[in-house]
PDB file of N, CA and C in Angstrom:
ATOM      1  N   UNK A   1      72.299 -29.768 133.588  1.00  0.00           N
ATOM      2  CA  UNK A   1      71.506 -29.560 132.412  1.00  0.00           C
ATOM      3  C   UNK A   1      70.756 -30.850 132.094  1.00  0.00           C
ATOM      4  N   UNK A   2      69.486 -31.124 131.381  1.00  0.00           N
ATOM      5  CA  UNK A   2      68.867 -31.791 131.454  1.00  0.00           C
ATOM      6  C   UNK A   2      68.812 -32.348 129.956  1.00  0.00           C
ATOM      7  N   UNK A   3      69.161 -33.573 129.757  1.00  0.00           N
ATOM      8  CA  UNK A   3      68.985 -33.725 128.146  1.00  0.00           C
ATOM      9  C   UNK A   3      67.190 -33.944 127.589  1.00  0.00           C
ATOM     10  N   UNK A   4      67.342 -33.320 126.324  1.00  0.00           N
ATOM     11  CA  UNK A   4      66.156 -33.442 125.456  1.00  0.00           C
ATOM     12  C   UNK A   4      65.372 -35.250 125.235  1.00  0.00           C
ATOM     13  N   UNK A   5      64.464 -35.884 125.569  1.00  0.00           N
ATOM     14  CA  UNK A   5      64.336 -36.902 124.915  1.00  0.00           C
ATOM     15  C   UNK A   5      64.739 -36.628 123.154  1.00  0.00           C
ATOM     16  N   UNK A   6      64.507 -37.964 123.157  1.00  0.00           N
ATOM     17  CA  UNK A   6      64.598 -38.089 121.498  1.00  0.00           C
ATOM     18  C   UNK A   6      63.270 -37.893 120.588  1.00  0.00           C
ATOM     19  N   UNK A   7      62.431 -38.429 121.436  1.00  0.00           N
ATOM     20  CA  UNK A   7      60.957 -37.722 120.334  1.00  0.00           C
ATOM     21  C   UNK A   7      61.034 -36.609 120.632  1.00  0.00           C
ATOM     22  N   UNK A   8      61.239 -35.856 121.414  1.00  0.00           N
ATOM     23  CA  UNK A   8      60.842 -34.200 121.096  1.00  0.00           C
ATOM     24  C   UNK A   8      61.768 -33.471 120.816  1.00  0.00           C
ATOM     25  N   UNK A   9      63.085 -33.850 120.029  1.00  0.00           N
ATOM     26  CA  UNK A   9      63.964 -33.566 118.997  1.00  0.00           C
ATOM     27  C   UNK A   9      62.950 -33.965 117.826  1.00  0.00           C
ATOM     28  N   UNK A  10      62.863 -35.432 118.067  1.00  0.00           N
ATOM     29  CA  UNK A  10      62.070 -35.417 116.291  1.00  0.00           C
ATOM     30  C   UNK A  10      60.533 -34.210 116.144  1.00  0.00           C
ATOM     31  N   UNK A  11      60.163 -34.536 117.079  1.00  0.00           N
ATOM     32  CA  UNK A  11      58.481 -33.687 117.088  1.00  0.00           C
ATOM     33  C   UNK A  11      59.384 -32.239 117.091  1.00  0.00           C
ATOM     34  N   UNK A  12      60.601 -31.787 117.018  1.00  0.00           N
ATOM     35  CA  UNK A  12      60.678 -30.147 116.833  1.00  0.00           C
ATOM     36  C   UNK A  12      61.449 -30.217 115.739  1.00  0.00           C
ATOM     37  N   UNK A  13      61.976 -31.383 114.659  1.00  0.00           N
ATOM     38  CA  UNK A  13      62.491 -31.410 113.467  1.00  0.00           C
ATOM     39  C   UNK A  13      61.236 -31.055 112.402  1.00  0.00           C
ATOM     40  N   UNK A  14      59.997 -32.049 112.930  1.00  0.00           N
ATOM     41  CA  UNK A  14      58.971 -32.535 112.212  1.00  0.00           C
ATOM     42  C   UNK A  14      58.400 -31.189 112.075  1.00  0.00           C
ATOM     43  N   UNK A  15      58.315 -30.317 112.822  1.00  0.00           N
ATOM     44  CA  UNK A  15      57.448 -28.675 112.871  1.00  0.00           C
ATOM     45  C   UNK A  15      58.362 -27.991 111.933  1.00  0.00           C
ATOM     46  N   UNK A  16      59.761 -28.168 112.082  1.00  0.00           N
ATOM     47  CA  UNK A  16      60.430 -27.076 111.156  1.00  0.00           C
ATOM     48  C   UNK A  16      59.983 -27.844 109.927  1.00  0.00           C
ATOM     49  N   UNK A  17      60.171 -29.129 109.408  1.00  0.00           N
ATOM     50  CA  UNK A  17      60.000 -29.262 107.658  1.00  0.00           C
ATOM     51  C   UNK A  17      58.398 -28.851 107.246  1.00  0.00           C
ATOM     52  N   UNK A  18      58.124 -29.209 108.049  1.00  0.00           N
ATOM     53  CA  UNK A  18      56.290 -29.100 108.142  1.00  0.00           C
ATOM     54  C   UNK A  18      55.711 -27.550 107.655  1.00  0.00           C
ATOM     55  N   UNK A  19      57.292 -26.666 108.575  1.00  0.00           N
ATOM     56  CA  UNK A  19      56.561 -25.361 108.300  1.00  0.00           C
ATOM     57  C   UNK A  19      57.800 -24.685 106.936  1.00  0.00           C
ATOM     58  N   UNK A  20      58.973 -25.153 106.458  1.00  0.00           N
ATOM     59  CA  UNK A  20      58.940 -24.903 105.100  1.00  0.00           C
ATOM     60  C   UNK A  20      58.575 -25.004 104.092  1.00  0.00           C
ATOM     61  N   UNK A  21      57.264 -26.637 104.408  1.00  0.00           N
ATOM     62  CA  UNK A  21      57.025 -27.106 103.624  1.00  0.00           C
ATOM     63  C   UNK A  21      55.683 -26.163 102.821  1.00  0.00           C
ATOM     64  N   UNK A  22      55.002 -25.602 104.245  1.00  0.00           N
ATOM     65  CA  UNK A  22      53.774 -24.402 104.352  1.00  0.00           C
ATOM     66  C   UNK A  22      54.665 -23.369 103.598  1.00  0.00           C
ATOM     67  N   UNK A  23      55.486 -22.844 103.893  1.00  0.00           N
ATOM     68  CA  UNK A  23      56.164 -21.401 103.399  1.00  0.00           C
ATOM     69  C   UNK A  23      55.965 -22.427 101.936  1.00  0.00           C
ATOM     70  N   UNK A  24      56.838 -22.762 101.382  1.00  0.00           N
ATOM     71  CA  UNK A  24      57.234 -23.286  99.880  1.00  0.00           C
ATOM     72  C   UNK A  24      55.308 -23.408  99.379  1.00  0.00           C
ATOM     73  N   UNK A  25      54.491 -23.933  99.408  1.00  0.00           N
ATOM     74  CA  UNK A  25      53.292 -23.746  99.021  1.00  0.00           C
ATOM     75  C   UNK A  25      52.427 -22.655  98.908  1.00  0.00           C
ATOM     76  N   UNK A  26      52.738 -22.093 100.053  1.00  0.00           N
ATOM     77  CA  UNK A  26      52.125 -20.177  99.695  1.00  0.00           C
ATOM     78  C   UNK A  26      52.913 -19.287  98.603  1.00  0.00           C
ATOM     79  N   UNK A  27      54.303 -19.588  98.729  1.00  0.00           N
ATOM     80  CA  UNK A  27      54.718 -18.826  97.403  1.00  0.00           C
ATOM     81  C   UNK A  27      54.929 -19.673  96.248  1.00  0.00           C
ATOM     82  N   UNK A  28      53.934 -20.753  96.368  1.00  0.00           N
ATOM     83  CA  UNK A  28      53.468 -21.160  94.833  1.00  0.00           C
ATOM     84  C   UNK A  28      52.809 -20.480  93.909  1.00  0.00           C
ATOM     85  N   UNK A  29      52.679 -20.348  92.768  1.00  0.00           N
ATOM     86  CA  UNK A  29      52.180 -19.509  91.685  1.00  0.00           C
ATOM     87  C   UNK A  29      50.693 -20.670  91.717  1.00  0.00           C
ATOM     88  N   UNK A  30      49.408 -20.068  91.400  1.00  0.00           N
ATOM     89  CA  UNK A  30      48.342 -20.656  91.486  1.00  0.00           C
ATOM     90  C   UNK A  30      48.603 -21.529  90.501  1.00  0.00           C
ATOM     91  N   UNK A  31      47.413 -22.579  90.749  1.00  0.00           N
ATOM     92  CA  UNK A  31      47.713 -23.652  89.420  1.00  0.00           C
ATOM     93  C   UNK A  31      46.425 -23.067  88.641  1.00  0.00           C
ATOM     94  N   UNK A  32      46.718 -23.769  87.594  1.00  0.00           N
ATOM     95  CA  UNK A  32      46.048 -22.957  86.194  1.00  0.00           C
ATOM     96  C   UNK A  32      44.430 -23.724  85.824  1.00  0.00           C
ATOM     97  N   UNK A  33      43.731 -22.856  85.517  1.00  0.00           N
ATOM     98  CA  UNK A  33      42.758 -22.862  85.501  1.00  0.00           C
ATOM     99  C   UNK A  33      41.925 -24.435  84.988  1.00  0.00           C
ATOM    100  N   UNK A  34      41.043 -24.937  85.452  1.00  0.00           N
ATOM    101  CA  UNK A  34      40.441 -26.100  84.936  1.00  0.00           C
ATOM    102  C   UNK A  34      39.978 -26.433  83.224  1.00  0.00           C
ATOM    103  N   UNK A  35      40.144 -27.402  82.771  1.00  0.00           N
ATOM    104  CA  UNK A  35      40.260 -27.518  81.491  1.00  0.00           C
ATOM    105  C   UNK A  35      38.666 -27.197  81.329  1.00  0.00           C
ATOM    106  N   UNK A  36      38.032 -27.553  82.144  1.00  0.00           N
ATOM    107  CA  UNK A  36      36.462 -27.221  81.910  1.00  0.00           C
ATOM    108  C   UNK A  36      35.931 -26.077  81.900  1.00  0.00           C
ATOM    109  N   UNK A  37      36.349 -24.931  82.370  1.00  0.00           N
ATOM    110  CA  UNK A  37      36.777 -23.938  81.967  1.00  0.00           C
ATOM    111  C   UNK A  37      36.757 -23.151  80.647  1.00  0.00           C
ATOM    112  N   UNK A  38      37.485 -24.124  80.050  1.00  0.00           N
ATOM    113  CA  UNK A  38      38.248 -23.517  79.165  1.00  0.00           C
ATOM    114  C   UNK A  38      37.243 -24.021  77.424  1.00  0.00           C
ATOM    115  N   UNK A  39      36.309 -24.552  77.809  1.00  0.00           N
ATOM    116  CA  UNK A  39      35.583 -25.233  77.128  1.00  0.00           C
ATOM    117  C   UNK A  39      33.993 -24.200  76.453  1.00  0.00           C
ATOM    118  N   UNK A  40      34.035 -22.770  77.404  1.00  0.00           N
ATOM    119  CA  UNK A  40      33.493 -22.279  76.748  1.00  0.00           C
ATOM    120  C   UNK A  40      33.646 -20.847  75.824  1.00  0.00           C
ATOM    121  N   UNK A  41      33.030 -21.126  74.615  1.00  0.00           N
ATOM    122  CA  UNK A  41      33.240 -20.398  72.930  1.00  0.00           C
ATOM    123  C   UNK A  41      34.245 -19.024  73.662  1.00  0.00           C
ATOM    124  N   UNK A  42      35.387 -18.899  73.119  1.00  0.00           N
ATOM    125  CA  UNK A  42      36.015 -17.527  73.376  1.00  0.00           C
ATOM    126  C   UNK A  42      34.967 -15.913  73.093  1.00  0.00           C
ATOM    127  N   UNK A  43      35.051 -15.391  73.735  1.00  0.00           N
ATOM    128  CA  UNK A  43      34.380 -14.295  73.513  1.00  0.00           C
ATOM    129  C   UNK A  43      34.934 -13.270  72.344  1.00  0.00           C
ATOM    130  N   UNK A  44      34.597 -12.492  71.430  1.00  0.00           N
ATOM    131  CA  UNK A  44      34.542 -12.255  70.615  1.00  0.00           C
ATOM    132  C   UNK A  44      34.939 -10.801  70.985  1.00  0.00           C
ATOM    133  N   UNK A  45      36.059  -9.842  70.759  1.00  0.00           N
ATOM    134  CA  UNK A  45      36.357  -8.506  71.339  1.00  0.00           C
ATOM    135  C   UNK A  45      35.845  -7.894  70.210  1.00  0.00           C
ATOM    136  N   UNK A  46      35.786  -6.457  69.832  1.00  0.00           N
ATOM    137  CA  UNK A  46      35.524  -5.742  68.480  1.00  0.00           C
ATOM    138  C   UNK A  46      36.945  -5.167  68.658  1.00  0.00           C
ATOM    139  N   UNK A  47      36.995  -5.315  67.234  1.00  0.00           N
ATOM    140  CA  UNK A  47      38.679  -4.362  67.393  1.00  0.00           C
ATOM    141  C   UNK A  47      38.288  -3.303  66.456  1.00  0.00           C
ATOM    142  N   UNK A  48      38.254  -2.393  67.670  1.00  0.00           N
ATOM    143  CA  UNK A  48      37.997  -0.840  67.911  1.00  0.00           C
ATOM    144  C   UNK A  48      39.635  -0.213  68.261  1.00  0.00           C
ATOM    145  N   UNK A  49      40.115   0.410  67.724  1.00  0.00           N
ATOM    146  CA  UNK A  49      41.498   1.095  67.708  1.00  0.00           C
ATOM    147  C   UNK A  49      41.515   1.500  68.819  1.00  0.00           C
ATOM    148  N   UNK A  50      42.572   1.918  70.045  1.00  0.00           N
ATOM    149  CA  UNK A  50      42.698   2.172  70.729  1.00  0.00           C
ATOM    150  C   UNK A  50      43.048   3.761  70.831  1.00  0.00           C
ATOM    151  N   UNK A  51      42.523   4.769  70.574  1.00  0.00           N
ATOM    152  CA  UNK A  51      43.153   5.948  70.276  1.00  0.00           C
ATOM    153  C   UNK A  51      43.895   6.497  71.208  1.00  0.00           C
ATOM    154  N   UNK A  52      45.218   7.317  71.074  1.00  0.00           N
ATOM    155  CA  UNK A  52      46.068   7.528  72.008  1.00  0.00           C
ATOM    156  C   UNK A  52      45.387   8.693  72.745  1.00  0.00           C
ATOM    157  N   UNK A  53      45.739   8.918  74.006  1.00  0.00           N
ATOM    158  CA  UNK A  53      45.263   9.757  75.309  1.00  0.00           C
ATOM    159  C   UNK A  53      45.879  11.086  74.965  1.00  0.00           C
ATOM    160  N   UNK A  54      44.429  12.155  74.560  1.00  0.00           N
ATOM    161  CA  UNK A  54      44.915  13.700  74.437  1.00  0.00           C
ATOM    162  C   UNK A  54      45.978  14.452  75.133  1.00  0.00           C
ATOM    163  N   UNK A  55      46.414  15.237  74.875  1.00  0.00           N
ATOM    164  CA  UNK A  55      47.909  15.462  76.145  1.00  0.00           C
ATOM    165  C   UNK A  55      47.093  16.653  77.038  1.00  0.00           C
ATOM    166  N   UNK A  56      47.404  16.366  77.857  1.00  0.00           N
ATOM    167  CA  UNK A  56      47.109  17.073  79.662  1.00  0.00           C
ATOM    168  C   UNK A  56      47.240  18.612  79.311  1.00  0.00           C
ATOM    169  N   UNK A  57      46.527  19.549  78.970  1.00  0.00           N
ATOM    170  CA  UNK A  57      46.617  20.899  79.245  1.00  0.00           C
ATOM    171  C   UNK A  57      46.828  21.570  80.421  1.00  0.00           C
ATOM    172  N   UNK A  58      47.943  22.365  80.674  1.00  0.00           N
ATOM    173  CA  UNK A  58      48.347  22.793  81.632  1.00  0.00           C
ATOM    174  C   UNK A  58      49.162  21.680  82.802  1.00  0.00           C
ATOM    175  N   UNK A  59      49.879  20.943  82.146  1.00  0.00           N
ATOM    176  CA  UNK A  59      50.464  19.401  83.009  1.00  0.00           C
ATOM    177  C   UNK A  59      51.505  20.023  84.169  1.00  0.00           C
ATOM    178  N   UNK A  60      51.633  20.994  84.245  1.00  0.00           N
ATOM    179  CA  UNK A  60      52.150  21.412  85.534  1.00  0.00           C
ATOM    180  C   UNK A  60      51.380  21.827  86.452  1.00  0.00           C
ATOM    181  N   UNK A  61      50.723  22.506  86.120  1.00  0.00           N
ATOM    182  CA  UNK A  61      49.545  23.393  86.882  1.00  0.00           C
ATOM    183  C   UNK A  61      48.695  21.666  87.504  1.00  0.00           C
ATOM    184  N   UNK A  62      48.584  20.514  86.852  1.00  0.00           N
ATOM    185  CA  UNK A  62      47.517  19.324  87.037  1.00  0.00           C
ATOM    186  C   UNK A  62      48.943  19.228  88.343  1.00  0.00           C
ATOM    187  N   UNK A  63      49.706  18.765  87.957  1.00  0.00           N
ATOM    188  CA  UNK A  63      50.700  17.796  88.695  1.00  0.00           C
ATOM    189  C   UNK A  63      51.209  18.854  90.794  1.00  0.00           C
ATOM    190  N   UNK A  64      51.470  20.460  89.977  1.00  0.00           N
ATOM    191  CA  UNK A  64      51.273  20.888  91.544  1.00  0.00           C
ATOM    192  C   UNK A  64      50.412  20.861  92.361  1.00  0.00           C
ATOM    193  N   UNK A  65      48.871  20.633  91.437  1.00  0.00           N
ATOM    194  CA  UNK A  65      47.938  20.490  92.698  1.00  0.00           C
ATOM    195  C   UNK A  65      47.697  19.715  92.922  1.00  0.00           C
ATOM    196  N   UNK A  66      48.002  18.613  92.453  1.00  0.00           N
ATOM    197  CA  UNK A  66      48.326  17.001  92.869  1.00  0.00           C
ATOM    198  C   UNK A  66      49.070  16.921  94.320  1.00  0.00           C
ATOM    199  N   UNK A  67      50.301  17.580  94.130  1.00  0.00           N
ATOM    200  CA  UNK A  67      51.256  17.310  94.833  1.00  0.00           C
ATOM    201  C   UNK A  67      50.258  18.161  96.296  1.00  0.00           C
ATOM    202  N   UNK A  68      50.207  19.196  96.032  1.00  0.00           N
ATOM    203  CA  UNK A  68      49.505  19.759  96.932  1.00  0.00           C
ATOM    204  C   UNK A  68      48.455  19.508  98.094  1.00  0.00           C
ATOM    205  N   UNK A  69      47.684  18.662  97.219  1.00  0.00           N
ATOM    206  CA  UNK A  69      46.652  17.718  97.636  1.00  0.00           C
ATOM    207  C   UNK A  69      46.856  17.136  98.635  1.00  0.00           C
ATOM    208  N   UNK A  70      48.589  16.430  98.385  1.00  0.00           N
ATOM    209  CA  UNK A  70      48.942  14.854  98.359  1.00  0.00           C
ATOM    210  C   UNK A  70      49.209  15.632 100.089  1.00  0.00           C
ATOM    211  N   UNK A  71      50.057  16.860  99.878  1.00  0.00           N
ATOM    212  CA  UNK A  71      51.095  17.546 101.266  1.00  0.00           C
ATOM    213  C   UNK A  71      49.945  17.796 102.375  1.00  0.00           C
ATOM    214  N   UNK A  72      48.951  18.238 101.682  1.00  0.00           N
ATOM    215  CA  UNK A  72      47.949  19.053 102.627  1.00  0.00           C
ATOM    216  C   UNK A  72      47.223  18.053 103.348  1.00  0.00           C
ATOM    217  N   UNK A  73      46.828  16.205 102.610  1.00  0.00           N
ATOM    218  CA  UNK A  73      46.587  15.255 103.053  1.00  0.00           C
ATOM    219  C   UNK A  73      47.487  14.727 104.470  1.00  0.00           C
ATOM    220  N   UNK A  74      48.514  14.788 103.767  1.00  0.00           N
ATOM    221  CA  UNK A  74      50.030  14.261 104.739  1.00  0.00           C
ATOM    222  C   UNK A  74      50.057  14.598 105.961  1.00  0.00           C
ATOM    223  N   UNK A  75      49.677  16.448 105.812  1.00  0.00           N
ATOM    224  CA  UNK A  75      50.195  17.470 106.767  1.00  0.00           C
ATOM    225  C   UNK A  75      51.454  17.605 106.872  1.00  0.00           C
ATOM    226  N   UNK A  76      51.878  17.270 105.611  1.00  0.00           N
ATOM    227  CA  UNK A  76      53.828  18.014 105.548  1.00  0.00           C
ATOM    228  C   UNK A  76      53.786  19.265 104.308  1.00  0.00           C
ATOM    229  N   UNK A  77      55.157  19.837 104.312  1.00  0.00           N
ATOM    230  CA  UNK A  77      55.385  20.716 103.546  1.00  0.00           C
ATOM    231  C   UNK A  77      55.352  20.144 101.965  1.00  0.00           C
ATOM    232  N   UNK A  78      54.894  20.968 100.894  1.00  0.00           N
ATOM    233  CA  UNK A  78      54.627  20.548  99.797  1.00  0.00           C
ATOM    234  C   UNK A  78      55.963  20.673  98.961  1.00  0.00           C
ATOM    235  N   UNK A  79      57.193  21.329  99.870  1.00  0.00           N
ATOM    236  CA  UNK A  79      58.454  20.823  98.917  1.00  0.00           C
ATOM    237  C   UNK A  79      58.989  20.451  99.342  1.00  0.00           C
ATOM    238  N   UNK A  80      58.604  19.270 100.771  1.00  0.00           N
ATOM    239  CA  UNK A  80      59.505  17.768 100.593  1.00  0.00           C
ATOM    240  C   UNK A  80      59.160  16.782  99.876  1.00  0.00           C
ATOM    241  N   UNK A  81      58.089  17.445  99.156  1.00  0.00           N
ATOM    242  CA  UNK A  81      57.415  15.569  97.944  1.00  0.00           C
ATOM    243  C   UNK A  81      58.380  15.793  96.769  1.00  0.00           C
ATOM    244  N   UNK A  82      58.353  15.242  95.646  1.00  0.00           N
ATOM    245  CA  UNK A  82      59.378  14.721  94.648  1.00  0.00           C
ATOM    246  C   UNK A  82      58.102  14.226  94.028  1.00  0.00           C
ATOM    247  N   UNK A  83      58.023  14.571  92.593  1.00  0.00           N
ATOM    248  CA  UNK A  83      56.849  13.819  91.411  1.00  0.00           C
ATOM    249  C   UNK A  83      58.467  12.992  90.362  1.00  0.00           C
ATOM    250  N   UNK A  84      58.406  11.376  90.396  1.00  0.00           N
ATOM    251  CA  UNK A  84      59.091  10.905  89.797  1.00  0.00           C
ATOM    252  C   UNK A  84      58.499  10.511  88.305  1.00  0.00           C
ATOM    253  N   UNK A  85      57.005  10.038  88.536  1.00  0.00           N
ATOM    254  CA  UNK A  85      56.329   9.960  87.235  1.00  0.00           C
ATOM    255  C   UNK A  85      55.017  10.482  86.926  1.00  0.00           C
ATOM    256  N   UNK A  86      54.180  10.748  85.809  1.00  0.00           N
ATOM    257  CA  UNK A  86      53.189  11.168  86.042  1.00  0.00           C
ATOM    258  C   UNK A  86      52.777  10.906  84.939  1.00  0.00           C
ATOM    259  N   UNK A  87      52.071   9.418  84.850  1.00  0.00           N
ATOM    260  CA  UNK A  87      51.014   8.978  83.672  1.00  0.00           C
ATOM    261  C   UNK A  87      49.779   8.636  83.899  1.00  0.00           C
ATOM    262  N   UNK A  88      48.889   9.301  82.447  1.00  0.00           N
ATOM    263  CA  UNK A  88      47.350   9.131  82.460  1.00  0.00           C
ATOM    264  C   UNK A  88      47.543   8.116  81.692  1.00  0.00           C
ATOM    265  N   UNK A  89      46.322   7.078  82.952  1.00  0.00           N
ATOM    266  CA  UNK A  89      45.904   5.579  82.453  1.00  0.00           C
ATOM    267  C   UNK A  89      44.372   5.537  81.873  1.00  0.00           C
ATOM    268  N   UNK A  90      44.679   4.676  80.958  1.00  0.00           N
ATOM    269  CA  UNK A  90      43.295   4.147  80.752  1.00  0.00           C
ATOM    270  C   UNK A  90      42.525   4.383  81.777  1.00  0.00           C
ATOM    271  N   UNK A  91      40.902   4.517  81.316  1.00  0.00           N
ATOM    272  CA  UNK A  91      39.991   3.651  81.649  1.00  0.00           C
ATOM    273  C   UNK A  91      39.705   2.345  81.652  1.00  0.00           C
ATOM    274  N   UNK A  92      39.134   1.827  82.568  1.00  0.00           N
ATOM    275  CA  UNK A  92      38.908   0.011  82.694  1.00  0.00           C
ATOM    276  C   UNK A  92      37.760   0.055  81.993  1.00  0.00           C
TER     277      UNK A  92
END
């Protein structure tokens, strides 16, 4: 068997910290926005009430042909799907 020099123990130490050091920086949370930035007048919202969302007429009849949709997309049977939730969102 042939032993390793010693620099290329260190040059294959130096790649592993090198590359936790890469992992640990990508799952950094971004840093926060520039103070200069932040320097112009806040924008002004109208506060307009948010009125709550009419309720769904016929919410079964909406949700099977959902599901339906979803099976016929798939190309599987429409009673192996499962509806766990089913909420109307806002508009953006």
């Amino acid at each position: 068997m042939q032993n390793t020099p010693w620099w290329a123990a260190l040059l294959l130490v130096m790649n592993v910290i090198a590359l936790l050091i890469g992992v640990k920086l990508l799952r950094r949370p971004p840093a926060a926005a520039p103070i200069a930035a932040k320097a112009d007048p806040p924008v002004t919202q109208t506060s307009a009430p948010i009125a709550p969302a009419p309720a769904i007429p016929n919410r079964q009849q909406l949700i099977a042909a959902v599901v339906a949709s979803i099976a016929e997309y798939e190309g599987t049977d429409f009673s192996s799907l499962r509806v766990v939730s089913f909420h109307q969102r806002r508009e953006a």
